[in-house]
C-alpha atoms as a PDB file:
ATOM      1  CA  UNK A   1       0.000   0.000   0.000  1.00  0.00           C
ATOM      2  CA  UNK A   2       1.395   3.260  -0.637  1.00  0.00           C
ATOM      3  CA  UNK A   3       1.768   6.008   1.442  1.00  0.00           C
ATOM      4  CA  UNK A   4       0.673   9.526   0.664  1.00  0.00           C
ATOM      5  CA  UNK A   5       1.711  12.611   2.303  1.00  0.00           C
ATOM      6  CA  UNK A   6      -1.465  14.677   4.195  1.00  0.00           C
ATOM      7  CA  UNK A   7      -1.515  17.890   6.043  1.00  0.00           C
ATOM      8  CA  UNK A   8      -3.974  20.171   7.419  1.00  0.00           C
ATOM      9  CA  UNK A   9      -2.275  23.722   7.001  1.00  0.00           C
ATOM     10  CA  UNK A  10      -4.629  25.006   4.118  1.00  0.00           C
ATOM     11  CA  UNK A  11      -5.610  28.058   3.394  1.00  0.00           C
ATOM     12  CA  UNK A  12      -8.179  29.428   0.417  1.00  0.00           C
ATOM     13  CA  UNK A  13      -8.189  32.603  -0.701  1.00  0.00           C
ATOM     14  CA  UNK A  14     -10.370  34.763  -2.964  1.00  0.00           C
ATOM     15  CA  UNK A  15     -11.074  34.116  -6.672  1.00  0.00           C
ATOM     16  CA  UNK A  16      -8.918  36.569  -8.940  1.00  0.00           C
ATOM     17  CA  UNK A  17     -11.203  37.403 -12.095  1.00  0.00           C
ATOM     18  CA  UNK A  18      -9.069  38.446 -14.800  1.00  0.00           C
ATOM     19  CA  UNK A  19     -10.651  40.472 -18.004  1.00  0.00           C
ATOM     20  CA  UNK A  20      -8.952  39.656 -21.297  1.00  0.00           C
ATOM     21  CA  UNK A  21      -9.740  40.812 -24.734  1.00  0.00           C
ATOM     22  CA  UNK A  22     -11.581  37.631 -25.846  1.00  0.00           C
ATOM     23  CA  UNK A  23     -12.489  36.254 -22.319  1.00  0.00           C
ATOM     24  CA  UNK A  24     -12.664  35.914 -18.713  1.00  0.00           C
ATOM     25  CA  UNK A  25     -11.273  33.938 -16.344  1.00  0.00           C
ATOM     26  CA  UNK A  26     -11.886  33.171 -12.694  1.00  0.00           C
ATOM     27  CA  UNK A  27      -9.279  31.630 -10.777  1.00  0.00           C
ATOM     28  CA  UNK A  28      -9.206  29.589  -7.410  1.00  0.00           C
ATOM     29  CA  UNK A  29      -6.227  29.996  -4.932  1.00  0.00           C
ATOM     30  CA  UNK A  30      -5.157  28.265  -2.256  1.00  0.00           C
ATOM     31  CA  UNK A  31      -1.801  27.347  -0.096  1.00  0.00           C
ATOM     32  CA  UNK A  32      -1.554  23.488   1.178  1.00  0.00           C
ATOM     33  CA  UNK A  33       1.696  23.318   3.026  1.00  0.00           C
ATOM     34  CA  UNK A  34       3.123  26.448   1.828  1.00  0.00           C
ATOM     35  CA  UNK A  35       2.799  25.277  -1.953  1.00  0.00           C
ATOM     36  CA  UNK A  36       0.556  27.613  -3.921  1.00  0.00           C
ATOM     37  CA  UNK A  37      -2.318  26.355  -6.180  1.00  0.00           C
ATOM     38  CA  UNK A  38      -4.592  27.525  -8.828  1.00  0.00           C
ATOM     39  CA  UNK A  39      -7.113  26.383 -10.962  1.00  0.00           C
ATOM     40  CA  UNK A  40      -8.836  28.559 -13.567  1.00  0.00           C
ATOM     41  CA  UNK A  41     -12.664  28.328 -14.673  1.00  0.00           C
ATOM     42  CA  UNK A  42     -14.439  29.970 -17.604  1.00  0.00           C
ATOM     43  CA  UNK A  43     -17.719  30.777 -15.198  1.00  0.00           C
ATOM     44  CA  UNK A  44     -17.844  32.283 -11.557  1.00  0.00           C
ATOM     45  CA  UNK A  45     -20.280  29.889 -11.098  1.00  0.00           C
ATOM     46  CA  UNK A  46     -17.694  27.289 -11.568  1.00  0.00           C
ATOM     47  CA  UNK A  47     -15.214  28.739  -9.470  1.00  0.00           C
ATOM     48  CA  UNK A  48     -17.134  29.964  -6.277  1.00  0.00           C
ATOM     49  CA  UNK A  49     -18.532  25.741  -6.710  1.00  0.00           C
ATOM     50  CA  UNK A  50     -14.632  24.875  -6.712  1.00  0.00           C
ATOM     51  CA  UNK A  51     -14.271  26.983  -3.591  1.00  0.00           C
ATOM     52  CA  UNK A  52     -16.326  25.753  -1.696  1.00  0.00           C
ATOM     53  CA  UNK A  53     -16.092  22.305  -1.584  1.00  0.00           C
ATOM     54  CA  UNK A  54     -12.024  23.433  -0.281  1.00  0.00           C
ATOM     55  CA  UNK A  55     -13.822  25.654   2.407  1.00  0.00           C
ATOM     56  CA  UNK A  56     -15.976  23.056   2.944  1.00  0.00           C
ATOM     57  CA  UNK A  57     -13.517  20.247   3.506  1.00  0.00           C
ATOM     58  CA  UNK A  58     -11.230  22.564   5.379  1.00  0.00           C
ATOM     59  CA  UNK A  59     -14.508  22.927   7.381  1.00  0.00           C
ATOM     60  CA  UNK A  60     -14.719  19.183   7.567  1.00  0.00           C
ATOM     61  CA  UNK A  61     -11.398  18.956   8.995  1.00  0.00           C
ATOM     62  CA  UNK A  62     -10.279  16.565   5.996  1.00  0.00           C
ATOM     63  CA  UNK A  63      -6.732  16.181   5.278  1.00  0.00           C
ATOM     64  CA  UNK A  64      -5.449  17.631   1.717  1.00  0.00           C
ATOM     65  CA  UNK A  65      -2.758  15.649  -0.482  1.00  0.00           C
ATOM     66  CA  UNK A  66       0.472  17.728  -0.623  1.00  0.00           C
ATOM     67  CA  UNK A  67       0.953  16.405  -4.053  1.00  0.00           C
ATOM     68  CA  UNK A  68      -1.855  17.531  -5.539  1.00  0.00           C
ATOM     69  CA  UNK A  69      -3.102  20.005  -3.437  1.00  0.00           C
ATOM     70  CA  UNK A  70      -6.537  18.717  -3.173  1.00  0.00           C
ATOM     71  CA  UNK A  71      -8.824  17.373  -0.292  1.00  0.00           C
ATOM     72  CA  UNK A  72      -8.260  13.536  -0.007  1.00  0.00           C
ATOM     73  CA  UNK A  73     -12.012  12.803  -0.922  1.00  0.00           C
ATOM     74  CA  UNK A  74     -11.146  14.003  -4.339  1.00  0.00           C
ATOM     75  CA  UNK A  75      -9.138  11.079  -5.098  1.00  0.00           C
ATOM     76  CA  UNK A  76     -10.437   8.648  -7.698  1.00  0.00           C
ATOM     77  CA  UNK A  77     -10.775   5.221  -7.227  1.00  0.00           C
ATOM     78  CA  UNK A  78      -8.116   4.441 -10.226  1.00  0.00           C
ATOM     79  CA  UNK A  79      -5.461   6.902  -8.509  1.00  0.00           C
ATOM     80  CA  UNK A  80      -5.576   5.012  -5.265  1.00  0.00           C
ATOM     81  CA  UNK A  81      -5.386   1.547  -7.465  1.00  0.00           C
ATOM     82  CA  UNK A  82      -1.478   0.885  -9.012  1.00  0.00           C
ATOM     83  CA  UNK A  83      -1.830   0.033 -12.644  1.00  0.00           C
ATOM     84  CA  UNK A  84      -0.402  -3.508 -11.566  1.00  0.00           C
ATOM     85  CA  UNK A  85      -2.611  -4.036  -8.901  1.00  0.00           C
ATOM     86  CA  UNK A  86      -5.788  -3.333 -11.373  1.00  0.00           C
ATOM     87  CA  UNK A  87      -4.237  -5.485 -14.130  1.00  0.00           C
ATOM     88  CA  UNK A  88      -4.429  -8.864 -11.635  1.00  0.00           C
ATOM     89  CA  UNK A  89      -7.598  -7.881 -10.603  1.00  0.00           C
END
């Protein structure tokens, strides 16, 4: 079983909206162990959704993959599975 590195020190800042000639784009921030993240959306809708469900598993008191920088329910199934492992199955 592998191991993957957790931590709790998260914090989620506001969405930047940027105004381009051709379009708009909303971006989520957030710090998870001091490494920044973002992740852009075409919608506000999109990103406030996004948002929330990091405030709301920050909320939770879930534990976010340093990796990846996102809450540990947002693992797949397949990313949990090694290719190996799925091919005996």
């Amino acid at each position: 079983m592998e191991t993957t590195e957790t931590t709790y020190d998260v914090k989620v800042y506001k969405n930047l909206t940027y105004k381009g000639a051709r379009k708009t784009t909303h971006t989520v921030r957030w710090v998870v162990a001091g490494k920044r993240w973002r992740e852009p959306f075409g919608t506000v809708a999109l990103a406030e959704g996004f948002r929330s469900e990091l405030i709301s598993a920050t909320g939770k008191g879930e534990a976010f993959v340093i990796a990846t920088g996102l809450p540990v329910s947002h693992r797949s199934k397949a990313a949990a599975m090694s290719w190996y492992k799925f091919a005996v199955e």
